[in-house]
Protein backbone atom coordinates (compact mmCIF):
# COMPACT_ATOMS: atom_id res chain seq x y z
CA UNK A 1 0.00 0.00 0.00
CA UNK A 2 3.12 2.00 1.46
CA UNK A 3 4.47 1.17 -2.25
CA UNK A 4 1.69 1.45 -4.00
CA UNK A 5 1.31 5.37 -2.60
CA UNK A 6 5.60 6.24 -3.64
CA UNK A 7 5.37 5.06 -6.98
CA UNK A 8 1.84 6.87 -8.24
CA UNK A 9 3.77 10.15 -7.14
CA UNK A 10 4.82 12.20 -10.43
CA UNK A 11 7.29 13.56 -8.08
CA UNK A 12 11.29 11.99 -9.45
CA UNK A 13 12.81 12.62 -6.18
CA UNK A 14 9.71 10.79 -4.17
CA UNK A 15 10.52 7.66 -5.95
CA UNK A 16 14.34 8.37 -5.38
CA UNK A 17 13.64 8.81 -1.45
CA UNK A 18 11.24 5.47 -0.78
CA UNK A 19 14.63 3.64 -2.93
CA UNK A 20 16.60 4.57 -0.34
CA UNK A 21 14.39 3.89 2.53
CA UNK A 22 14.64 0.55 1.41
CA UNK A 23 18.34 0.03 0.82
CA UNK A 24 18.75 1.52 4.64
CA UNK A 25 16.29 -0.61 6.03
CA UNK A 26 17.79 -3.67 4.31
CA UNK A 27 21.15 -2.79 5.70
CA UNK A 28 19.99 -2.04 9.26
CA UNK A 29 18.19 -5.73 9.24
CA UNK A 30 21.68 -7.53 7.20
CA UNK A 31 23.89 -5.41 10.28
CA UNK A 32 21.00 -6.59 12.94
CA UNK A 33 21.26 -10.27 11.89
CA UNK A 34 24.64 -10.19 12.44
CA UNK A 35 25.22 -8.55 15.21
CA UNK A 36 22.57 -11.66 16.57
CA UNK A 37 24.71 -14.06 15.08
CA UNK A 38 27.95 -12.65 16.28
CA UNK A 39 26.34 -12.97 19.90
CA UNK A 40 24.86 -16.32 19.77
CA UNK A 41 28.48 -17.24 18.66
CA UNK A 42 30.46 -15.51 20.73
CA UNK A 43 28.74 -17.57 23.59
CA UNK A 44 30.66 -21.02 21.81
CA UNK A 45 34.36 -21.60 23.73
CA UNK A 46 37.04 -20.96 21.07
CA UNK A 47 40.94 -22.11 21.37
CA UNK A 48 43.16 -19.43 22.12
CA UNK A 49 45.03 -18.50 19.00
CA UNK A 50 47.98 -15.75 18.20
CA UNK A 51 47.70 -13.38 15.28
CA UNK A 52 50.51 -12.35 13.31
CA UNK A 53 51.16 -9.18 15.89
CA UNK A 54 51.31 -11.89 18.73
CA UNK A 55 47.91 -10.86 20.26
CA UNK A 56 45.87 -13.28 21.47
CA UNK A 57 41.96 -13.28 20.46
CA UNK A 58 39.17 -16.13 21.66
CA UNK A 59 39.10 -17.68 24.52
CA UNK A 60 42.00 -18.77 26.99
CA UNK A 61 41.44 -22.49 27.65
CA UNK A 62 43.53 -24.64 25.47
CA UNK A 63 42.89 -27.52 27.41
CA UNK A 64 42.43 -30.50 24.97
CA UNK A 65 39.88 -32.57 25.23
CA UNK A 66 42.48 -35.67 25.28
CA UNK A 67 43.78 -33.36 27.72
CA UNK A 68 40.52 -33.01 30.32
CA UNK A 69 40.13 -36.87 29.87
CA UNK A 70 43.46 -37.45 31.29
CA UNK A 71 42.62 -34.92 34.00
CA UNK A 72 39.11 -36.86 34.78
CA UNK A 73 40.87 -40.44 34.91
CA UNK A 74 43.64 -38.93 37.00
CA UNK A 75 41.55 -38.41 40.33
CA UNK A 76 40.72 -41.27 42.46
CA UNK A 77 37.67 -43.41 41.38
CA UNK A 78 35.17 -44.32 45.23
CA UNK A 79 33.27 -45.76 43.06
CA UNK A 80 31.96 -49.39 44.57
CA UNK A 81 33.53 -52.43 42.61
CA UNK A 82 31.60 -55.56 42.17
CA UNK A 83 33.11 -58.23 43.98
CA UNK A 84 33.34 -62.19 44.55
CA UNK A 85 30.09 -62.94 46.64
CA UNK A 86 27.78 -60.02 45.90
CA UNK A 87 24.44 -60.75 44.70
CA UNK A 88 23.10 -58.71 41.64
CA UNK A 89 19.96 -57.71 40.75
CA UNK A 90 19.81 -57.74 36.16
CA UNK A 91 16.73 -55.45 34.77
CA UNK A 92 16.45 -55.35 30.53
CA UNK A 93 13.82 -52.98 29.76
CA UNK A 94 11.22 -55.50 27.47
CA UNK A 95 13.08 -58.05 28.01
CA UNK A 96 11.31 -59.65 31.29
CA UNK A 97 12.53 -63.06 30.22
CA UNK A 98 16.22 -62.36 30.41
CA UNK A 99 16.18 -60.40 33.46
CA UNK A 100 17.52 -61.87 36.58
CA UNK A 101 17.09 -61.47 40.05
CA UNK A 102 19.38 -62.06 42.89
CA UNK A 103 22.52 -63.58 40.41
CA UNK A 104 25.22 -64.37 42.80
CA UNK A 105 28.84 -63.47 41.40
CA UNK A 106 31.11 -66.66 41.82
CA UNK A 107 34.38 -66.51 43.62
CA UNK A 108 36.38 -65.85 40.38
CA UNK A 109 33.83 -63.00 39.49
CA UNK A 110 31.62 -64.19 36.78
CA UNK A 111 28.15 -64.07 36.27
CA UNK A 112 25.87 -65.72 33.87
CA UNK A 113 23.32 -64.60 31.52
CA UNK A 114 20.44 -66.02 29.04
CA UNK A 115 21.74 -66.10 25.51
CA UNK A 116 25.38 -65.65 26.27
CA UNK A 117 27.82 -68.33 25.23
CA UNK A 118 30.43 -67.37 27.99
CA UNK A 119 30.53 -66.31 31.15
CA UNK A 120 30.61 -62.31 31.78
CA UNK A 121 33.29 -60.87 34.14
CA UNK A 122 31.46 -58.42 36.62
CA UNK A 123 34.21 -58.48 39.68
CA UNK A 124 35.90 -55.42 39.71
CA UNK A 125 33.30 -52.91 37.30
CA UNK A 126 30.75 -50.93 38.95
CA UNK A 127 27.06 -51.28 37.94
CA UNK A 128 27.31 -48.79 35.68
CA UNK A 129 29.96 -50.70 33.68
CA UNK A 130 29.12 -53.94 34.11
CA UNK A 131 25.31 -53.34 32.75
CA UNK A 132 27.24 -52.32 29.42
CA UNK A 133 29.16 -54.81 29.20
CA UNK A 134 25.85 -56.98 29.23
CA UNK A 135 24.01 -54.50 26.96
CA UNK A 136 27.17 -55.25 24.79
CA UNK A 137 26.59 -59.15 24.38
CA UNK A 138 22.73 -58.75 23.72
CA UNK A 139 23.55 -56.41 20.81
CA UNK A 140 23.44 -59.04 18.22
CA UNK A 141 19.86 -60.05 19.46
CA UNK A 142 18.47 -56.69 19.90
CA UNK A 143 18.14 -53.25 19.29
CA UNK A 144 19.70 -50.85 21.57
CA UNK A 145 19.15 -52.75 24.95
CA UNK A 146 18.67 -51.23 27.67
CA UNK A 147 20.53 -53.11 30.69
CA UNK A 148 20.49 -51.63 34.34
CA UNK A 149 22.32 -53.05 37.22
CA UNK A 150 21.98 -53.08 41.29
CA UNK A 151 24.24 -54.70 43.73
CA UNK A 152 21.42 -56.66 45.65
CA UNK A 153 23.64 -57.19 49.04
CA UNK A 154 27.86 -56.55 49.73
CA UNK A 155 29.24 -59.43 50.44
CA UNK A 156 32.73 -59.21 49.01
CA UNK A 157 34.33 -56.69 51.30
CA UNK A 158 34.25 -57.47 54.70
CA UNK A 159 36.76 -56.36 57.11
CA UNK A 160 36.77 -57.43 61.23
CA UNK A 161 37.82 -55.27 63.96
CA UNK A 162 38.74 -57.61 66.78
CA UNK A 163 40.57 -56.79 70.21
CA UNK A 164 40.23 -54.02 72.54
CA UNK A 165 37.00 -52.28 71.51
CA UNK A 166 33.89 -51.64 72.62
CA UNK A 167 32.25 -54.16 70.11
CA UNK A 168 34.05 -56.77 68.37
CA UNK A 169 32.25 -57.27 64.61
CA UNK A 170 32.93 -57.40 60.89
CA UNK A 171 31.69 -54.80 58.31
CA UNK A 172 30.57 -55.00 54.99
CA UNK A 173 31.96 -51.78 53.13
CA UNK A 174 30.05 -50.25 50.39
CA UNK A 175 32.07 -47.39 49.79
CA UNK A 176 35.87 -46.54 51.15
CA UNK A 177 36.41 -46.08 54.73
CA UNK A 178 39.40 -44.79 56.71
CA UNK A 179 41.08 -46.40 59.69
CA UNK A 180 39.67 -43.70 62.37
CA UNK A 181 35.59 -43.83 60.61
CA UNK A 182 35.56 -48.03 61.06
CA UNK A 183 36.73 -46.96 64.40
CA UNK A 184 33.79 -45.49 65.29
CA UNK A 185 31.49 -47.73 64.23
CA UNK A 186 33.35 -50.64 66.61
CA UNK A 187 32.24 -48.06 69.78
CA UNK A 188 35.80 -47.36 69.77
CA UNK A 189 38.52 -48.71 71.76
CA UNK A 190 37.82 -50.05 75.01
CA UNK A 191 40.00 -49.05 78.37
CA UNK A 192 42.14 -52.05 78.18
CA UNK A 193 43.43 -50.96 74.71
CA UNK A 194 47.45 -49.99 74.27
CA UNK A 195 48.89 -48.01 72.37
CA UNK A 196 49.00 -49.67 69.17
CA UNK A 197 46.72 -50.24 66.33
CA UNK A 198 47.72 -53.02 63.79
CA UNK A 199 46.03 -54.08 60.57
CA UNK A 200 46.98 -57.28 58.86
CA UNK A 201 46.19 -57.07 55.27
CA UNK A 202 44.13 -60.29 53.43
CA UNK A 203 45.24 -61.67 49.94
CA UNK A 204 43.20 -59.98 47.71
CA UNK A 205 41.16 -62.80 45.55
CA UNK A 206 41.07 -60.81 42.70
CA UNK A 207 43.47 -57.69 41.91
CA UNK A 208 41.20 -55.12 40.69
CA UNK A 209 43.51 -52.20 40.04
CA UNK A 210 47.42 -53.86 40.89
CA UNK A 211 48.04 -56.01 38.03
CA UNK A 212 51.50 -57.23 40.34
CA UNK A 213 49.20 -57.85 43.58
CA UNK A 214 50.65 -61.47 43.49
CA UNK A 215 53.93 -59.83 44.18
CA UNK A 216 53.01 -58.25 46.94
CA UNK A 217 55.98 -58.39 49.58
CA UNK A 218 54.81 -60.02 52.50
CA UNK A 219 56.70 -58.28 55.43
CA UNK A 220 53.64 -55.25 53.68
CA UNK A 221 50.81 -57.74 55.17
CA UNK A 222 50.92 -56.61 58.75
CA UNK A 223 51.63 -52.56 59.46
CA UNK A 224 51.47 -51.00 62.78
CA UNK A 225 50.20 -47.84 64.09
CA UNK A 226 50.20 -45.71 67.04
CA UNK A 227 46.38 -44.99 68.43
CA UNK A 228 46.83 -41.59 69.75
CA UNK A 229 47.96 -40.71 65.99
CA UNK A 230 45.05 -42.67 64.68
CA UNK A 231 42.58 -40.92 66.52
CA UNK A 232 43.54 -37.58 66.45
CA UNK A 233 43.36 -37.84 62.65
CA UNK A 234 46.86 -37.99 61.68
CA UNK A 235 46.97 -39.21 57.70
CA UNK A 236 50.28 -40.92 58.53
CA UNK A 237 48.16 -43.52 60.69
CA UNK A 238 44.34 -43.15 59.50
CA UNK A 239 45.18 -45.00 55.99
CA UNK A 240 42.01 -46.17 53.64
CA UNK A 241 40.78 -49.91 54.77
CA UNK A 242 41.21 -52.13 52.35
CA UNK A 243 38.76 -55.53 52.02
CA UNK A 244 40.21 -58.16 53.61
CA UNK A 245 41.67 -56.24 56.18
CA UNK A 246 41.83 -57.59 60.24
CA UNK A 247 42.08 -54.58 62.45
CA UNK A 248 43.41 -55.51 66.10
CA UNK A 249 43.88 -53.56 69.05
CA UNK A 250 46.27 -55.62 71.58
CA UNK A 251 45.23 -55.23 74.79
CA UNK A 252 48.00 -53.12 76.83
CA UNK A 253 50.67 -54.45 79.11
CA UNK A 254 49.32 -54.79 82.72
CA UNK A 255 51.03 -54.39 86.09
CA UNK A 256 49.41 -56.12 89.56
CA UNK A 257 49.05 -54.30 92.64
CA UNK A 258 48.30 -56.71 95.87
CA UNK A 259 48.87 -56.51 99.39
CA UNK A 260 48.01 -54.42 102.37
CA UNK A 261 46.47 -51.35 99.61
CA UNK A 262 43.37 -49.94 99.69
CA UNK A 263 42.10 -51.11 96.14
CA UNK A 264 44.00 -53.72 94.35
CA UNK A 265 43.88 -53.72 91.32
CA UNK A 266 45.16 -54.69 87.56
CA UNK A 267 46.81 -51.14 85.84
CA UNK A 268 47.05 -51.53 82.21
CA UNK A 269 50.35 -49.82 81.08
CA UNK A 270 49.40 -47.14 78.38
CA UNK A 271 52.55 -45.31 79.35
CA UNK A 272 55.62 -45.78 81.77
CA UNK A 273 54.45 -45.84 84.89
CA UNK A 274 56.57 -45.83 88.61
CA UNK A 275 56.08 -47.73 91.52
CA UNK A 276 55.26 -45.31 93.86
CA UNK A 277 52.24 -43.69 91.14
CA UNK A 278 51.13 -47.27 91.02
CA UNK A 279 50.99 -47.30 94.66
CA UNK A 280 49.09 -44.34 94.65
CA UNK A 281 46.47 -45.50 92.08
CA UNK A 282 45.64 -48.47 93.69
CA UNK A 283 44.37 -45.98 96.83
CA UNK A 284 47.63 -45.74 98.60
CA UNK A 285 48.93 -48.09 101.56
CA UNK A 286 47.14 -49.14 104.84
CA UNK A 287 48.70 -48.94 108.39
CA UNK A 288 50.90 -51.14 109.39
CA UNK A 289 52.48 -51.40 106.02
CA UNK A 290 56.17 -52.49 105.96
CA UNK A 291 57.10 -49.91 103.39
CA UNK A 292 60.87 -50.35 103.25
CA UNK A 293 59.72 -53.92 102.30
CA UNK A 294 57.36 -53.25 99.01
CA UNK A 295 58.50 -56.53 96.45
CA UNK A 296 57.94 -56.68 93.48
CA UNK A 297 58.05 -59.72 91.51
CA UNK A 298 58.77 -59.68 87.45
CA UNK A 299 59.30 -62.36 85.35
CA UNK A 300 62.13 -61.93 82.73
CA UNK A 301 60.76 -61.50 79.31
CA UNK A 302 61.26 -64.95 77.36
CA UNK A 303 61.91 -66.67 80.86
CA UNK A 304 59.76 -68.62 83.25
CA UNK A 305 62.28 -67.44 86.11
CA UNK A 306 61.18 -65.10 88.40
CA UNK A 307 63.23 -62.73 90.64
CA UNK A 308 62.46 -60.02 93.54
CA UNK A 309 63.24 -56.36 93.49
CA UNK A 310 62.62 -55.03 97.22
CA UNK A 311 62.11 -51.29 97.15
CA UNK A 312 61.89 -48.92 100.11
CA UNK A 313 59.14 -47.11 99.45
CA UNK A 314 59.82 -44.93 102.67
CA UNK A 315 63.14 -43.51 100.55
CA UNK A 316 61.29 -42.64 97.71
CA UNK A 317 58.69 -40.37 98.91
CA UNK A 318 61.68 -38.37 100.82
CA UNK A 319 63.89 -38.14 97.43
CA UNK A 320 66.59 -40.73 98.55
CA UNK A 321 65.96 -43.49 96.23
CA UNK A 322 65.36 -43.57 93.00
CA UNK A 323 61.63 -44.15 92.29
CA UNK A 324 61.55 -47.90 89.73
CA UNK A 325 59.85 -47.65 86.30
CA UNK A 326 58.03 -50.94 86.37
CA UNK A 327 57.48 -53.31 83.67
CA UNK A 328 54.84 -55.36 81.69
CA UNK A 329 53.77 -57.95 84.27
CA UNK A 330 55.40 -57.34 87.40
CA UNK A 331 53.32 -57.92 90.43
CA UNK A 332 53.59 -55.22 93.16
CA UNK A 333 53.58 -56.57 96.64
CA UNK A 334 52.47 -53.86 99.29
CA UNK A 335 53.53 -56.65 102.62
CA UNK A 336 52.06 -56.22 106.13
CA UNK A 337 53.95 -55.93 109.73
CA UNK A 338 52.34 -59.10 110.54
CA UNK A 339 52.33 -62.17 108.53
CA UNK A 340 49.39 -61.92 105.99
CA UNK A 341 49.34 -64.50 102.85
CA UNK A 342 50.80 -63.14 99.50
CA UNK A 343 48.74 -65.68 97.67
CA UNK A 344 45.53 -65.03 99.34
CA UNK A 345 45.79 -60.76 98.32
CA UNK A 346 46.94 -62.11 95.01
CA UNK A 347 43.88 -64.43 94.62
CA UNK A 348 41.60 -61.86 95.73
CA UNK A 349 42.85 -59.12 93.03
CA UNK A 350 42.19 -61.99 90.60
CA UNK A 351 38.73 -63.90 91.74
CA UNK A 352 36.96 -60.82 90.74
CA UNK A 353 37.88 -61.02 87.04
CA UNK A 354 37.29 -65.15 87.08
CA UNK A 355 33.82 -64.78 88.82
CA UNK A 356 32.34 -62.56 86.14
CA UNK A 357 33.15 -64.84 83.18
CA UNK A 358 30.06 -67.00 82.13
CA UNK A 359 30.30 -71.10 82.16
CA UNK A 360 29.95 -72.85 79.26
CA UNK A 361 29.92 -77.03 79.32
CA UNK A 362 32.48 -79.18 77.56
CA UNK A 363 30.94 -82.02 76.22
């Protein structure tokens, strides 16, 4: 209509002016489009490249993508891994008559499947790659299948935490677990633990990620820890628990005090202790307490001999005799003025201890 109206003018220079209207519109629309296209693209990551005047135009990643994969493989993969003993559960979407439920992986970590000549490896994938692996030998049957699978119940990695703890069990791991966490879930350690913390490491069955695990040097099966480190977090003695692994907290070294004390008793030796502090702990001495007589009686490591140390406990509360450092086992003898049994105070720090253990028949 617009048209219509410019070109019934007479007028040359009316025509002349609605040409040019439409040559600048036409531009401003060509300039418009790209200026849209120019931001659309400018949104795309481009390598950093050099010009001939060495600037640099695009963008400033020049990170390959060979490059990033290497970067993604490089960090450390929690990931579970199927294992001997860990039942599966096999879903193929439309295919009702080749899924499987509760497929138990066989101690050299195969598995079994409808249609499939040969046993499939699933020990040491995760569920992600094992249900490709499967999708991979139904290919030839069918279209695109469609494979999920679920670890059912962990069964392969089981570790035990025996000794001085709170409560004795084994644990099935389902993801990677350091020394101090699987402490925690044993209660932690109990009263009568030391001061070490040892693991002894299992022959793996199958070596998922050490191709030389059959190498392995055997003085690396047992490694030993202090427990103050371990619980206070230290990475040089909180290491990752591996499947397999036996955790065992000895129970410390213990030292006996009997005689005319006020509370006998059993002290474990979590560090060096005298015998004038053990004295003390077990409530101190009674009267008529022969204290220039105190015994005590140690067996010789690696010996069944046994010898007597007599120790004036008098001198070392005034500073004239050098206070003893005692050691695993020795039995501190606190005598009387009088005559009173050894045995008997021994048997009644021990009776206790015996009386509180159930009975169980021998048949």
């Amino acid at each position: 209509m617009f048209e219509k109206s410019f070109y019934k003018s007479k007028s040359p220079g009316g025509r002349k002016a609605f040409r040019q209207i439409v040559v600048d519109g036409t531009l401003v629309l060509a300039l418009a489009a790209t200026g849209l296209v120019a931001s659309v693209n400018a949104q795309v990551a481009t390598p950093m490249t050099s010009n001939p005047s060495g600037e640099t135009v695009g963008n400033t990643n020049t990170q390959t993508p060979a490059a990033a994969v290497a970067v993604a493989t490089s960090q450390p993969d929690d990931r579970y891994r199927i294992g001997p003993g860990d039942i599966l559960d096999i879903r193929i979407f439309n295919r009702p008559n080749l899924s499987r439920d509760a497929v138990r992986v066989e101690g050299n970590g195969m598995i079994r499947m409808p249609l499939v000549d040969t046993e499939i490896q699933a020990a040491c994938k995760t569920e992600g790659e094992l249900a490709a692996e499967i999708a991979s030998r139904y290919i030839k049957y069918y279209k695109n299948p469609q494979v999920d699978v679920f670890i059912k119940e962990y069964h392969s990695k089981q570790v035990a935490v025996i000794g001085a703890v709170n409560e004795q069990s084994r644990f099935e791991l389902q993801r990677r677990i350091r020394l101090l966490e699987l402490l925690t879930f044993a209660k932690g350690p109990s009263p009568k633990a030391g001061q070490t913390i040892n693991i002894v490491h299992a022959p793996p069955a199958l070596a998922c990620e050490n191709s030389n695990a059959g190498n392995e040097d055997p003085t690396k099966a047992f490694v030993s820890y202090k427990l103050s480190q371990t619980l206070q977090g230290d990475s040089r003695a909180n290491p990752f628990i591996e499947p397999g692994d036996t955790i065992y907290l000895p129970e410390a070294d213990q030292v006996y005090v009997v005689g005319n004390v006020f509370t006998p008793l059993t002290i474990s030796l979590k560090e060096p202790i005298t015998i004038s502090r053990a004295v003390a702990m077990a409530g101190g001495v009674k009267q008529d307490t022969k204290k220039d007589k105190v015994r005590i009686v140690r067996q010789e490591p690696g010996s069944a001999t046994k010898r007597e140390i007599f120790v004036d406990l008098s001198a070392i509360e005034k500073k004239r005799a050098e206070d003893v450092a005692l050691l695993p086992n020795d039995i501190i003898d606190v005598p009387l003025s009088g005559s009173k049994s050894f045995m008997r105070s021994l048997l009644q720090t021990v009776a206790p201890t015996v009386s509180s253990l159930p009975v169980r028949v021998i048949p």
